[in-house]
C-alpha atoms as a PDB file:
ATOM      1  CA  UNK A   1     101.844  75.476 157.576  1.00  0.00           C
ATOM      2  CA  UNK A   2     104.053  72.374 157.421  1.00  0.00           C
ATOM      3  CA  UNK A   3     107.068  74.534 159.217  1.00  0.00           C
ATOM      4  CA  UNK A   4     104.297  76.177 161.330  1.00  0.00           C
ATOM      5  CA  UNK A   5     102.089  73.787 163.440  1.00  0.00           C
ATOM      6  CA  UNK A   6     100.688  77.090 164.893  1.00  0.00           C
ATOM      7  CA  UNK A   7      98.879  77.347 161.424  1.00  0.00           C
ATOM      8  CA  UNK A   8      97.148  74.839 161.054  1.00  0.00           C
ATOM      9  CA  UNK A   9      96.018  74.982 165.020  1.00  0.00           C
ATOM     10  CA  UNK A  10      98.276  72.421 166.819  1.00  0.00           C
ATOM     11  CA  UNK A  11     100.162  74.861 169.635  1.00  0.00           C
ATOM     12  CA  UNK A  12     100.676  71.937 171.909  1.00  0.00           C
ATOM     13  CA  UNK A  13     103.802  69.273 171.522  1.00  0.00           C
ATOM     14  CA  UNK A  14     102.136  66.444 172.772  1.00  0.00           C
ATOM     15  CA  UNK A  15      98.841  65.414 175.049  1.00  0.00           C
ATOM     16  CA  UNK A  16      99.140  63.063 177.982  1.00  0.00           C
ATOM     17  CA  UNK A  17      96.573  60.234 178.852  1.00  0.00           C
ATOM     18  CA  UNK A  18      95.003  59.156 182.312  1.00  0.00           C
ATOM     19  CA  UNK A  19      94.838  55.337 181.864  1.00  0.00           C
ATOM     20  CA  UNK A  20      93.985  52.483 184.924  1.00  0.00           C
ATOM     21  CA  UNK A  21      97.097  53.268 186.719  1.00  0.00           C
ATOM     22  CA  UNK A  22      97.133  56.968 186.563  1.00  0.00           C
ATOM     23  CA  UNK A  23      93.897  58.479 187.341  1.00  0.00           C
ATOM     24  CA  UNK A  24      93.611  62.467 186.221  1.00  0.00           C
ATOM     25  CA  UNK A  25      94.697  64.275 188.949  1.00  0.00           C
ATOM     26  CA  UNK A  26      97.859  61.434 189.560  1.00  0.00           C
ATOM     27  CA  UNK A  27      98.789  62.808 185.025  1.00  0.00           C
ATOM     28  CA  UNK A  28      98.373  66.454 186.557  1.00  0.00           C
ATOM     29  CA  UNK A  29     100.858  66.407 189.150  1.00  0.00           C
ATOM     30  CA  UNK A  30     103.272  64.154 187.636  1.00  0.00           C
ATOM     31  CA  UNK A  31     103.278  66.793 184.852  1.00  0.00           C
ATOM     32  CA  UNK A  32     103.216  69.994 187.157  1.00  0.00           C
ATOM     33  CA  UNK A  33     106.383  68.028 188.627  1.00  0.00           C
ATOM     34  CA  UNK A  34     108.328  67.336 185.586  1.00  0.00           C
ATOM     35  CA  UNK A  35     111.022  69.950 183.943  1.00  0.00           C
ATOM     36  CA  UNK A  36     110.092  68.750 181.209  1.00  0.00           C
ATOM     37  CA  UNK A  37     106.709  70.400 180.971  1.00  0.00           C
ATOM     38  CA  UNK A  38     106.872  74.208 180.089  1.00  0.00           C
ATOM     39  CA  UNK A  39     103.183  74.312 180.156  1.00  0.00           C
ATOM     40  CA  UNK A  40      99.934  72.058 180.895  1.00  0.00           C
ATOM     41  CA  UNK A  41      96.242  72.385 180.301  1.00  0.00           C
ATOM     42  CA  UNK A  42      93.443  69.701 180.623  1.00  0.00           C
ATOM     43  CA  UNK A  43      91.239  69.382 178.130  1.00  0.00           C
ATOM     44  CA  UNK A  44      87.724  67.698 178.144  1.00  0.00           C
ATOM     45  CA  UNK A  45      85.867  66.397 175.105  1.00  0.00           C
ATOM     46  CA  UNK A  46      82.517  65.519 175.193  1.00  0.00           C
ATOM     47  CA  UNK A  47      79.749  64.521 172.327  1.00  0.00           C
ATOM     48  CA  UNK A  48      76.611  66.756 172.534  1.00  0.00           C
ATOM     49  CA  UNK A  49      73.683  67.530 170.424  1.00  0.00           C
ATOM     50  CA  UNK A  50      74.404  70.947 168.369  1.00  0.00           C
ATOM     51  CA  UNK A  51      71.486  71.765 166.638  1.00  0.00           C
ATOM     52  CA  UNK A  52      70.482  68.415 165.937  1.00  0.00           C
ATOM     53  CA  UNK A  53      74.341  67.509 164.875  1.00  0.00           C
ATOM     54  CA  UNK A  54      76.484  65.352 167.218  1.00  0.00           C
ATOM     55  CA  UNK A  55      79.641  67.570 167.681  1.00  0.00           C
ATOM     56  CA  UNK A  56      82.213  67.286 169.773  1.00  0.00           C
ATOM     57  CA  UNK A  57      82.444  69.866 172.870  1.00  0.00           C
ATOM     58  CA  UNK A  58      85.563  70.833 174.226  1.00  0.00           C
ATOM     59  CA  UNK A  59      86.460  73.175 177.395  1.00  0.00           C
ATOM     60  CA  UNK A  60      89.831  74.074 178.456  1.00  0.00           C
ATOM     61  CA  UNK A  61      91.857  74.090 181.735  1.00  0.00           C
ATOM     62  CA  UNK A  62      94.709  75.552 182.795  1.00  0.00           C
ATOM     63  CA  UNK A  63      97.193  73.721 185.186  1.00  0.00           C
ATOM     64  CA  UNK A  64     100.398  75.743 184.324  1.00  0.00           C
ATOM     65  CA  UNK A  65     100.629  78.339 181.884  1.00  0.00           C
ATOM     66  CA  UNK A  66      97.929  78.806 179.540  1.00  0.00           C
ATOM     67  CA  UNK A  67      97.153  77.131 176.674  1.00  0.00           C
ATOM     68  CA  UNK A  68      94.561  77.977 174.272  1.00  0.00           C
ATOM     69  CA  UNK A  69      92.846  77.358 170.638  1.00  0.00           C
ATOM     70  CA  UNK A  70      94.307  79.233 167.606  1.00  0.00           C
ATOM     71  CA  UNK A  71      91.475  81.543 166.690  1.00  0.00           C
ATOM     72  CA  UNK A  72      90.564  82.348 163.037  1.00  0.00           C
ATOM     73  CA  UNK A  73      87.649  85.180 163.822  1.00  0.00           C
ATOM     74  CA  UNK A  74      85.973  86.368 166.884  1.00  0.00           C
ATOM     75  CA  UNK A  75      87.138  85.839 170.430  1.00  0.00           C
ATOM     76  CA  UNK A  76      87.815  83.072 172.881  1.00  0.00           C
ATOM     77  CA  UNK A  77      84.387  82.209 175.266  1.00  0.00           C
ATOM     78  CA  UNK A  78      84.653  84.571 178.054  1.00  0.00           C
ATOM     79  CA  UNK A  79      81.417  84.277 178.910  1.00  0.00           C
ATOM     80  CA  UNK A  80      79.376  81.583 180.403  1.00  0.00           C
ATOM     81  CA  UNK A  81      77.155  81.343 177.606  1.00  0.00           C
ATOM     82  CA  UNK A  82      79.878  81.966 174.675  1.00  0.00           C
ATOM     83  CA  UNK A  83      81.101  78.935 172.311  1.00  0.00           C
ATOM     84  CA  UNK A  84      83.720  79.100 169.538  1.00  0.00           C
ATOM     85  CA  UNK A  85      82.791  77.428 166.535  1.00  0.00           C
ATOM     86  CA  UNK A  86      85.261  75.257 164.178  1.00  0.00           C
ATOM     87  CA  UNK A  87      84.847  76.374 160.270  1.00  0.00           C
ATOM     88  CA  UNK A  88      83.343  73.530 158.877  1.00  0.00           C
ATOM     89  CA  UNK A  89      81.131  72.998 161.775  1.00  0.00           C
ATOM     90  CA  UNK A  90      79.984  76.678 161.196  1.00  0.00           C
ATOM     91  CA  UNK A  91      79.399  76.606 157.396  1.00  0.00           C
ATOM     92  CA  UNK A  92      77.311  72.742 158.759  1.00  0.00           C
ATOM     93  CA  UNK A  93      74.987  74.703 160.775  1.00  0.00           C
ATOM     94  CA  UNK A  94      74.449  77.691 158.418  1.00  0.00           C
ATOM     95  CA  UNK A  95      75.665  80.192 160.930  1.00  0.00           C
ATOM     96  CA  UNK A  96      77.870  83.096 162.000  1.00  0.00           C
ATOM     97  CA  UNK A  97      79.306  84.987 164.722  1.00  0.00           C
ATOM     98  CA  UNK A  98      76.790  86.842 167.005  1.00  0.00           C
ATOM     99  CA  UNK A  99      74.234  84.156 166.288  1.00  0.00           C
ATOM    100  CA  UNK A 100      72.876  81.539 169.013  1.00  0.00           C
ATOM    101  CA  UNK A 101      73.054  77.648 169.163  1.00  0.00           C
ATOM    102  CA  UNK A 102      71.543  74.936 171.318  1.00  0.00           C
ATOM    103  CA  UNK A 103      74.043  72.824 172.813  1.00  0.00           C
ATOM    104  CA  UNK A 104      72.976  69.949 174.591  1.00  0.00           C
ATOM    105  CA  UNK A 105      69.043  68.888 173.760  1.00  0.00           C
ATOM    106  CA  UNK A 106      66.863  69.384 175.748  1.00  0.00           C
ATOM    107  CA  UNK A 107      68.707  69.785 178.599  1.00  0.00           C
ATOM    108  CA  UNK A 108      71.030  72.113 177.611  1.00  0.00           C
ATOM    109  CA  UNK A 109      71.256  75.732 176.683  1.00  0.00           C
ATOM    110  CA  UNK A 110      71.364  78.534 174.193  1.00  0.00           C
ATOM    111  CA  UNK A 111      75.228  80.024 173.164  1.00  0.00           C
ATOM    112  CA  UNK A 112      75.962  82.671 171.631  1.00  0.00           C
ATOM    113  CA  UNK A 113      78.545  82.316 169.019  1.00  0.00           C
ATOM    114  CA  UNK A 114      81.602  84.716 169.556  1.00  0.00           C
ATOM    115  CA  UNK A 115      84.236  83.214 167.479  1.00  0.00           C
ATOM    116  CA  UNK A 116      85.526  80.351 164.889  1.00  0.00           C
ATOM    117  CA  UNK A 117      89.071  78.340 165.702  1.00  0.00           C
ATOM    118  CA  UNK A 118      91.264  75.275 165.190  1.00  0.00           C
ATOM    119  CA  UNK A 119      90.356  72.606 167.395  1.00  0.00           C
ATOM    120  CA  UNK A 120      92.092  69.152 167.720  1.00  0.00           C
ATOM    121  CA  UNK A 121      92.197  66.391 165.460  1.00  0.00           C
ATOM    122  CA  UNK A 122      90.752  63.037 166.581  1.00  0.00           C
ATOM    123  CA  UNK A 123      89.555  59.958 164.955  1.00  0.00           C
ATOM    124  CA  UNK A 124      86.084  60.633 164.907  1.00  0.00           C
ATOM    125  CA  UNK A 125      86.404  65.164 163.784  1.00  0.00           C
ATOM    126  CA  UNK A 126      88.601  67.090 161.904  1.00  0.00           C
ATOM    127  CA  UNK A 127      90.667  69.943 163.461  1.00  0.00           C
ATOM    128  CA  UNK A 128      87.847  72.417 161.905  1.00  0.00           C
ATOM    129  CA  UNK A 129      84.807  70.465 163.589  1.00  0.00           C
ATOM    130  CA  UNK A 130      83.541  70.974 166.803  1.00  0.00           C
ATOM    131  CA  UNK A 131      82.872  73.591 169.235  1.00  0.00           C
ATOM    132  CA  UNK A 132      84.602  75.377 172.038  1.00  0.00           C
ATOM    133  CA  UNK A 133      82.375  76.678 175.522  1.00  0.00           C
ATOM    134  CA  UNK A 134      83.752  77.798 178.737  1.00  0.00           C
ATOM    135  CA  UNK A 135      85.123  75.399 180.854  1.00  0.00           C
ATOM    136  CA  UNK A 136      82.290  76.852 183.709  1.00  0.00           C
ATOM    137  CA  UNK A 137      78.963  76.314 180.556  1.00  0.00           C
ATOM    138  CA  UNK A 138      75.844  74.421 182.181  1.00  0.00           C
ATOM    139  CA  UNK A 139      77.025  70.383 181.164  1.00  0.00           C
ATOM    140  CA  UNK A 140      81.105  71.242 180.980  1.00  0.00           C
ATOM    141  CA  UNK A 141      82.186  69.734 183.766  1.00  0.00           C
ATOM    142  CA  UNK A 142      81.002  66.123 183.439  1.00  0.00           C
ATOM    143  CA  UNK A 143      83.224  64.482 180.659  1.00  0.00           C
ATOM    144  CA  UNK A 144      84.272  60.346 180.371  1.00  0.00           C
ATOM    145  CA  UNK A 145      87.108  59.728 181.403  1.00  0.00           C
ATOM    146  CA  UNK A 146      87.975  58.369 178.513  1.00  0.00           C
ATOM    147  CA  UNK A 147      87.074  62.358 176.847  1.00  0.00           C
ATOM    148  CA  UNK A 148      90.179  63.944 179.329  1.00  0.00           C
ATOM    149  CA  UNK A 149      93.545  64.615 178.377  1.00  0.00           C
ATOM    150  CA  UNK A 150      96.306  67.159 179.101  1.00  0.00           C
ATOM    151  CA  UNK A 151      98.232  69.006 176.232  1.00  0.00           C
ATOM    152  CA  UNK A 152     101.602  69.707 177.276  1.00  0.00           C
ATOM    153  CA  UNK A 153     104.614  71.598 175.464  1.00  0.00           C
ATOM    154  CA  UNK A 154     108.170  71.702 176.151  1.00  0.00           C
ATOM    155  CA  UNK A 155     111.210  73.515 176.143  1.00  0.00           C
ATOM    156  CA  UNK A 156     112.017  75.535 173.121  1.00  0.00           C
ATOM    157  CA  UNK A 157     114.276  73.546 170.394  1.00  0.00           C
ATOM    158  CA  UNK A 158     113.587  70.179 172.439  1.00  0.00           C
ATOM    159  CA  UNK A 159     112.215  66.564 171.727  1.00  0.00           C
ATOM    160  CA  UNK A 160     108.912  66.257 172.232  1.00  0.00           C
ATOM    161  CA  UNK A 161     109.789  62.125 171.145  1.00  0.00           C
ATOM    162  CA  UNK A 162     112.505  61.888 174.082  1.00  0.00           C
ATOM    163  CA  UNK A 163     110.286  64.349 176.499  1.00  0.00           C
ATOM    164  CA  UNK A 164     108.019  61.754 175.923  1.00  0.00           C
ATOM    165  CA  UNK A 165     110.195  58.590 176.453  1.00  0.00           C
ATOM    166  CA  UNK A 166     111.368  59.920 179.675  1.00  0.00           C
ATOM    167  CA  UNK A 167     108.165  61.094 181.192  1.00  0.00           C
ATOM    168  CA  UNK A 168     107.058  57.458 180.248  1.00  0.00           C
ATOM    169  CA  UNK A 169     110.395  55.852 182.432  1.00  0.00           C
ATOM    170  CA  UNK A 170     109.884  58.422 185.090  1.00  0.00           C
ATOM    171  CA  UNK A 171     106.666  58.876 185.405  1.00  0.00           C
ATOM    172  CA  UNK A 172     105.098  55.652 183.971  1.00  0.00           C
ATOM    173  CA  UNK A 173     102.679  57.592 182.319  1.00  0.00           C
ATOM    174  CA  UNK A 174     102.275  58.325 178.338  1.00  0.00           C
ATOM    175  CA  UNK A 175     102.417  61.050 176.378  1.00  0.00           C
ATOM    176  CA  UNK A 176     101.859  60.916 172.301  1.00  0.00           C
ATOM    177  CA  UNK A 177     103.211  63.739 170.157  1.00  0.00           C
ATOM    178  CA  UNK A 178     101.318  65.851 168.534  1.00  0.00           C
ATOM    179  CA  UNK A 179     101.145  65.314 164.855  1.00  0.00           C
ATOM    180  CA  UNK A 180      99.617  67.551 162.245  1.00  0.00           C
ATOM    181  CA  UNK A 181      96.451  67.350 160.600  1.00  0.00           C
ATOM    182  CA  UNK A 182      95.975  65.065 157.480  1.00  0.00           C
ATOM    183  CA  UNK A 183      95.040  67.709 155.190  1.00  0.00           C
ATOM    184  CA  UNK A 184      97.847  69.692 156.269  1.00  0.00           C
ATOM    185  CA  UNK A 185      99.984  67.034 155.445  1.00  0.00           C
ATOM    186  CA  UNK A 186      98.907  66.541 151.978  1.00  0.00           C
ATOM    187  CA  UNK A 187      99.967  70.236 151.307  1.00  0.00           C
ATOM    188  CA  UNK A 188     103.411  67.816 150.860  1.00  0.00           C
ATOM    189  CA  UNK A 189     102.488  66.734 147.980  1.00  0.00           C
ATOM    190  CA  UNK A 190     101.683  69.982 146.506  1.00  0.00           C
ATOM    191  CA  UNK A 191     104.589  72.099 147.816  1.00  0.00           C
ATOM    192  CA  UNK A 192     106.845  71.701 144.144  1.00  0.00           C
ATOM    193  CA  UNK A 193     103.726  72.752 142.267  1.00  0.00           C
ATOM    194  CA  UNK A 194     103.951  76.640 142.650  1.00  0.00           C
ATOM    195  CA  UNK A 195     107.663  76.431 141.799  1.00  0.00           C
ATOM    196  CA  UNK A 196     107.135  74.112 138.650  1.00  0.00           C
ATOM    197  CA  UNK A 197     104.538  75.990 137.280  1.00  0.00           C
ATOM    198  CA  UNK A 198     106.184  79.733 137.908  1.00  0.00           C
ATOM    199  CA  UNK A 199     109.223  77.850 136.318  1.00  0.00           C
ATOM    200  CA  UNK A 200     106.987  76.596 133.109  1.00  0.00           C
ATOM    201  CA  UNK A 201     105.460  80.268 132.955  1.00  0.00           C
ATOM    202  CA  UNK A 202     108.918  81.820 132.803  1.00  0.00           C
ATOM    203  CA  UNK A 203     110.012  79.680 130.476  1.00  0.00           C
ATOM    204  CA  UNK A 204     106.674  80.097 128.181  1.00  0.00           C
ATOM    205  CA  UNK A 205     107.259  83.931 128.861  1.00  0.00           C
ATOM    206  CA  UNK A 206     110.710  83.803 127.971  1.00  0.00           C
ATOM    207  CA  UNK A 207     110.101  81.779 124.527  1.00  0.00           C
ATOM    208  CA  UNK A 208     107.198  84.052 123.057  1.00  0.00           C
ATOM    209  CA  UNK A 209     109.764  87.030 123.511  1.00  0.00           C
ATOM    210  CA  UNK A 210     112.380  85.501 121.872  1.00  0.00           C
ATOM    211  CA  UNK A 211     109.189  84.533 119.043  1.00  0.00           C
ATOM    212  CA  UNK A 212     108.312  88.527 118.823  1.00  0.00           C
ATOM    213  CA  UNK A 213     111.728  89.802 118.886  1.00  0.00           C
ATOM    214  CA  UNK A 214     113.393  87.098 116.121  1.00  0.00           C
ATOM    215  CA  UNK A 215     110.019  87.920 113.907  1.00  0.00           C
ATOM    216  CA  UNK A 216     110.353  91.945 114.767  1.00  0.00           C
ATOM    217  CA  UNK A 217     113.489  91.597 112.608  1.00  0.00           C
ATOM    218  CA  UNK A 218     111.987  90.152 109.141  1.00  0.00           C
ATOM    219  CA  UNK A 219     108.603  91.915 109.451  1.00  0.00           C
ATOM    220  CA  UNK A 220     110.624  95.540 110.203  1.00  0.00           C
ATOM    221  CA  UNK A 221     113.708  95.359 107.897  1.00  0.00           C
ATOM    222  CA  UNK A 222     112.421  97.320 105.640  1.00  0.00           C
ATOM    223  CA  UNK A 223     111.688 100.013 108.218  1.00  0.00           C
ATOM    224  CA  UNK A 224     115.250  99.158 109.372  1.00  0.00           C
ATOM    225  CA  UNK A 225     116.562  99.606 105.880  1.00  0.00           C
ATOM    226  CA  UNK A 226     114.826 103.370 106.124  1.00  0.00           C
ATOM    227  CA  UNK A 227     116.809 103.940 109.430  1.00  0.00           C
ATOM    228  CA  UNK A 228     119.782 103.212 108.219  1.00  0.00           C
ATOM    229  CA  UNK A 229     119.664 105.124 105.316  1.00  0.00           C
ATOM    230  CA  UNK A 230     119.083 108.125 107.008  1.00  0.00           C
ATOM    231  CA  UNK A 231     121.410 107.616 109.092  1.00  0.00           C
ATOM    232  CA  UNK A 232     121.275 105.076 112.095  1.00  0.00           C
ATOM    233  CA  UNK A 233     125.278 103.295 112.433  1.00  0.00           C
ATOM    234  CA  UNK A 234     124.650  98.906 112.427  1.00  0.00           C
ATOM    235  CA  UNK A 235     125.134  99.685 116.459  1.00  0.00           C
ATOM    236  CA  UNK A 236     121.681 101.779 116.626  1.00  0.00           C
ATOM    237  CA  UNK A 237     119.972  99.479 114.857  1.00  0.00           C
ATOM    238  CA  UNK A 238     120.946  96.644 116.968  1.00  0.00           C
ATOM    239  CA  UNK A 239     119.721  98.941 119.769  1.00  0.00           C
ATOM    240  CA  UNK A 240     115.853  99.332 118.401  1.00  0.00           C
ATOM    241  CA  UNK A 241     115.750  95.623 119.030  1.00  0.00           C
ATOM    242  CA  UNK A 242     117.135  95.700 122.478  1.00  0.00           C
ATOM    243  CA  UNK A 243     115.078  98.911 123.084  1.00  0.00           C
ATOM    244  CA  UNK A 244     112.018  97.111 122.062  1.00  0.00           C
ATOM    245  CA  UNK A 245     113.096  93.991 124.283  1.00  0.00           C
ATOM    246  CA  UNK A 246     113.555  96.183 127.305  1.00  0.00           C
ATOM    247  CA  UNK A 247     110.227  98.007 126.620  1.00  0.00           C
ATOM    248  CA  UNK A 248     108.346  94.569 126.891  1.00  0.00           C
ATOM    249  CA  UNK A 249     109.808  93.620 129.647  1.00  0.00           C
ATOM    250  CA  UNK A 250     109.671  96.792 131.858  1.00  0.00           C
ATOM    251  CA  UNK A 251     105.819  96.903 130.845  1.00  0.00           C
ATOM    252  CA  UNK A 252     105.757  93.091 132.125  1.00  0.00           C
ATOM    253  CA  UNK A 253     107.171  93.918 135.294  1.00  0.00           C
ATOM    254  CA  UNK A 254     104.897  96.942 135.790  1.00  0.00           C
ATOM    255  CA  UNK A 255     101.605  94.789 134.922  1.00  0.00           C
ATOM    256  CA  UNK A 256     103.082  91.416 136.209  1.00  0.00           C
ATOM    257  CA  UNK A 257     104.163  92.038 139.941  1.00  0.00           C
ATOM    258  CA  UNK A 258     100.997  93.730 140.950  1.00  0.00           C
ATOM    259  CA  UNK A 259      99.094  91.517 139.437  1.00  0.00           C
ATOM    260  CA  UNK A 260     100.826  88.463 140.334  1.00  0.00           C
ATOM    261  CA  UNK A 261     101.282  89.645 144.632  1.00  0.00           C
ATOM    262  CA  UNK A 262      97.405  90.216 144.393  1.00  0.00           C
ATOM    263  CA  UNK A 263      96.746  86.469 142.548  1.00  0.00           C
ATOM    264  CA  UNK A 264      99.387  85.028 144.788  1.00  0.00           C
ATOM    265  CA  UNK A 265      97.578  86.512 148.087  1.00  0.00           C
ATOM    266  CA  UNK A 266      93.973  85.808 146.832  1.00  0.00           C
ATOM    267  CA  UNK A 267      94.928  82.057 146.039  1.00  0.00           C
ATOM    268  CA  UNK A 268      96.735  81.523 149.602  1.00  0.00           C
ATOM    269  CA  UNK A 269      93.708  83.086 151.346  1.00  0.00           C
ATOM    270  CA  UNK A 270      91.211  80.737 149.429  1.00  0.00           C
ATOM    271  CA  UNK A 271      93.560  77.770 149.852  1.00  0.00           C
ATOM    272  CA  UNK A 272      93.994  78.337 153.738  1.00  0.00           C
ATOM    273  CA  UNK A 273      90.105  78.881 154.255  1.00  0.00           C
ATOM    274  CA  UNK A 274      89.339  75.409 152.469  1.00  0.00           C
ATOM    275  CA  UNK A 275      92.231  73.626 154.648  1.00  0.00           C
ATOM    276  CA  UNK A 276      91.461  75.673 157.008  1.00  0.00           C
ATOM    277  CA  UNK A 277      94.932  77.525 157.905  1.00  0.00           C
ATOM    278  CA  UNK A 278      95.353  80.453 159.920  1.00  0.00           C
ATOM    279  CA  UNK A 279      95.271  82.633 156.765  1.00  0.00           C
ATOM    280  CA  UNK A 280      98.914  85.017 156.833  1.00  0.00           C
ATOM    281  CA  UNK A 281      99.761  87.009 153.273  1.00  0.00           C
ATOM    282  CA  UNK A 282     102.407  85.650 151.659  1.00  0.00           C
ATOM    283  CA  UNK A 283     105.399  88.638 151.012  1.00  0.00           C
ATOM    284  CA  UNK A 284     108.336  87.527 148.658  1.00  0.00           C
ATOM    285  CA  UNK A 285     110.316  91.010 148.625  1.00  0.00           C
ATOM    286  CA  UNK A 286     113.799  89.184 147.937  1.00  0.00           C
ATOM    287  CA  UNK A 287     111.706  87.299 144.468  1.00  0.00           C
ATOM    288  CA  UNK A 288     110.582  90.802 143.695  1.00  0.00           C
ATOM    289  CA  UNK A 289     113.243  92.958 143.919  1.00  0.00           C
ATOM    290  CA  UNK A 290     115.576  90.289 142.181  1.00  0.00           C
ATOM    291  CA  UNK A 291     112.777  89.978 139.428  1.00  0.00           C
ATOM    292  CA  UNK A 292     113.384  93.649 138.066  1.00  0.00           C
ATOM    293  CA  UNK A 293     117.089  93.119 137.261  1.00  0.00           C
ATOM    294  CA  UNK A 294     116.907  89.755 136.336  1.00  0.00           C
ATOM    295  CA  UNK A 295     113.865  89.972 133.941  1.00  0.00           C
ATOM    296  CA  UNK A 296     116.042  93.158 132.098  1.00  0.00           C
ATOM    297  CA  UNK A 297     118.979  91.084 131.896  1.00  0.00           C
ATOM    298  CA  UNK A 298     117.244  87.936 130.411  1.00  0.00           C
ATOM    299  CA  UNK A 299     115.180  89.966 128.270  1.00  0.00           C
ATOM    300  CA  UNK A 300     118.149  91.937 126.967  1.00  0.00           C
ATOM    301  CA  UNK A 301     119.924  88.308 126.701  1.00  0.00           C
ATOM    302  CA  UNK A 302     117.262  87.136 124.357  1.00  0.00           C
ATOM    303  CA  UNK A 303     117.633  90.215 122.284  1.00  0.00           C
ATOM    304  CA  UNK A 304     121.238  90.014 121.243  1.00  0.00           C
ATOM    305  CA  UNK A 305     120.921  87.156 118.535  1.00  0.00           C
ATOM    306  CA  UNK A 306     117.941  89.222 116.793  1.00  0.00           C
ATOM    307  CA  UNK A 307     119.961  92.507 117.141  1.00  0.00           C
ATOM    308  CA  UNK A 308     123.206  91.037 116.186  1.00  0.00           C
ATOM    309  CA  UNK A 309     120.480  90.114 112.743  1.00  0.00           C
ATOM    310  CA  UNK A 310     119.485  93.683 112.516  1.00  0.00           C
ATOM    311  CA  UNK A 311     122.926  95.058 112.956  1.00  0.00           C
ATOM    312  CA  UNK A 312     124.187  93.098 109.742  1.00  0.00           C
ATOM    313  CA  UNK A 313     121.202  94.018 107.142  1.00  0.00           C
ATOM    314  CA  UNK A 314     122.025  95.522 104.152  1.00  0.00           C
ATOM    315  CA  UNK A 315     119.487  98.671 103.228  1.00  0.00           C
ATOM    316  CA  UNK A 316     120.468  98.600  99.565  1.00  0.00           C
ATOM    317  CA  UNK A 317     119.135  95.118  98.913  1.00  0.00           C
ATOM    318  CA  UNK A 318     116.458  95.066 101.259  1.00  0.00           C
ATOM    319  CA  UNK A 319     115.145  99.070  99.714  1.00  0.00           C
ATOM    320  CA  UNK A 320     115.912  97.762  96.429  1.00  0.00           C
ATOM    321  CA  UNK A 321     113.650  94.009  96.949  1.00  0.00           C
ATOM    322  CA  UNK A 322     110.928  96.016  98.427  1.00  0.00           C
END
């Protein structure tokens, strides 16, 4: 999400501003006139009644190219009548797709809901608040200017900071970059955790092994003592401990990857629907298919103190003890 803008809903590089000097249409063609503008779309904002809430109402237009909202559900409002509903807006109002909404009081009209999307972040909403109607819906077409803006992106692999500087000496008229969401950027301050904790759970993994296999040793040597008598060279008996080692940690692997790709994916989708984040499954095949080798090697590792133990016992003093 932090790599990703897309993600968390933010497709656009930066949005542009009509101020005193530069009235709307003056920001449109000064944009449609730049190379430095891949693609452009207005966008009004406008505060409306939504079932009793004051939301924010946003309708998009494209000027060149086509810019739209990241959708989570549903699709975008085709219709005249269709609106797009932000998450937390959505769970607000107690509703979901194919149900209806008055937007507008009295003097506005019934929507039907058809989707649920990222929508900007402003001072005043969250990036999953507010909804989305066609940019033809009864009441669109009348925002502040003060509610109108144009988000803008630029070449691939280029500066949306010096894009900005020289559409601001060139054009005289500003453009802000686009930053990311707030609680997308406090994801920063968890990104180590998943790493220290799988680090703390290998280790804690690694240390009750070394526990079983170390204690296998004293509780067994008498059945150890048996196995050599009959037969078993110090070599084979070193090998029931390392057998036993790789036995616990094949049946770890078998019970632990599933298990853990399932927990992995079921936490990601539950973290990205409380963000919100467009929600994609997480796939670490390189982890995984290093995982099976390593975990026999380490296990094996672990095993060769213990083993080394077992190799060394004497069955005549242990069988004669017991």
């Amino acid at each position: 999400a932090l790599a990703r803008p897309a993600r968390s809903g933010q497709l656009w590089d930066g949005t542009a501003w009509p101020d005193e000097t530069h009235t709307s249409a003056a920001v449109a063609v000064a944009l449609t006139k730049s190379p430095l503008v891949t693609s452009i779309t207005r966008i009004d904002r406008v505060p409306l009644d939504v079932e009793g809430a004051g939301l924010p109402v946003y309708t998009l237009s494209p000027v060149r190219g086509r810019l739209a909202f990241v959708l989570l559900s549903g699709h975008a409002p085709t219709g005249r009548l269709d609106a797009v509903v932000g998450p937390a807006s959505m769970r607000g109002l107690h509703r979901k797709i194919g149900d209806h909404l008055h937007i507008g009081g009295p003097t506005g009209a019934k929507y039907r809901i058809v989707g649920t999307a990222l929508l900007p972040q402003t001072p005043h909403s969250s990036f999953d608040q507010g909804v989305w109607i066609n940019a033809h819906a009864p009441g669109a077409g009348t925002p502040s200017p003060l509610d109108e803006q144009y988000l803008v992106t630029i070449p691939h692999g280029g500066s949306i900071g010096a894009a900005a500087d020289r559409l601001h000496n060139q054009l005289g008229i500003e453009v802000d970059a686009t930053s990311q969401p707030q609680d997308v950027l406090l994801l920063k301050n968890v990104r180590t955790l998943p790493q220290v904790l799988a680090g703390f759970l290998v280790l804690l993994g690694l240390a009750a092994l070394a526990h079983v296999l170390v204690t296998a040793v004293s509780r067994r040597r008498h059945d150890l003592a048996v196995l050599r008598t009959l037969g078993f060279r110090p070599l084979q008996t070193a090998s029931c401990i390392a057998w036993q080692a790789t036995t616990v940690g094949f049946v770890g692997l078998l019970v632990g990857l599933p298990l853990g790709v399932a927990t992995g994916r079921y936490s990601w989708r539950v973290v990205a629907r409380a963000t919100p984040l467009v929600y994609v499954a997480p796939v670490a095949l390189l982890a995984m298919v290093v995982a099976i080798p390593a975990t026999i090697a380490l296990v094996n590792a672990l095993a060769a103190w213990p083993a080394s133990r077992a190799a060394r016992l004497r069955p005549a003093q242990i069988l004669r003890t017991e």
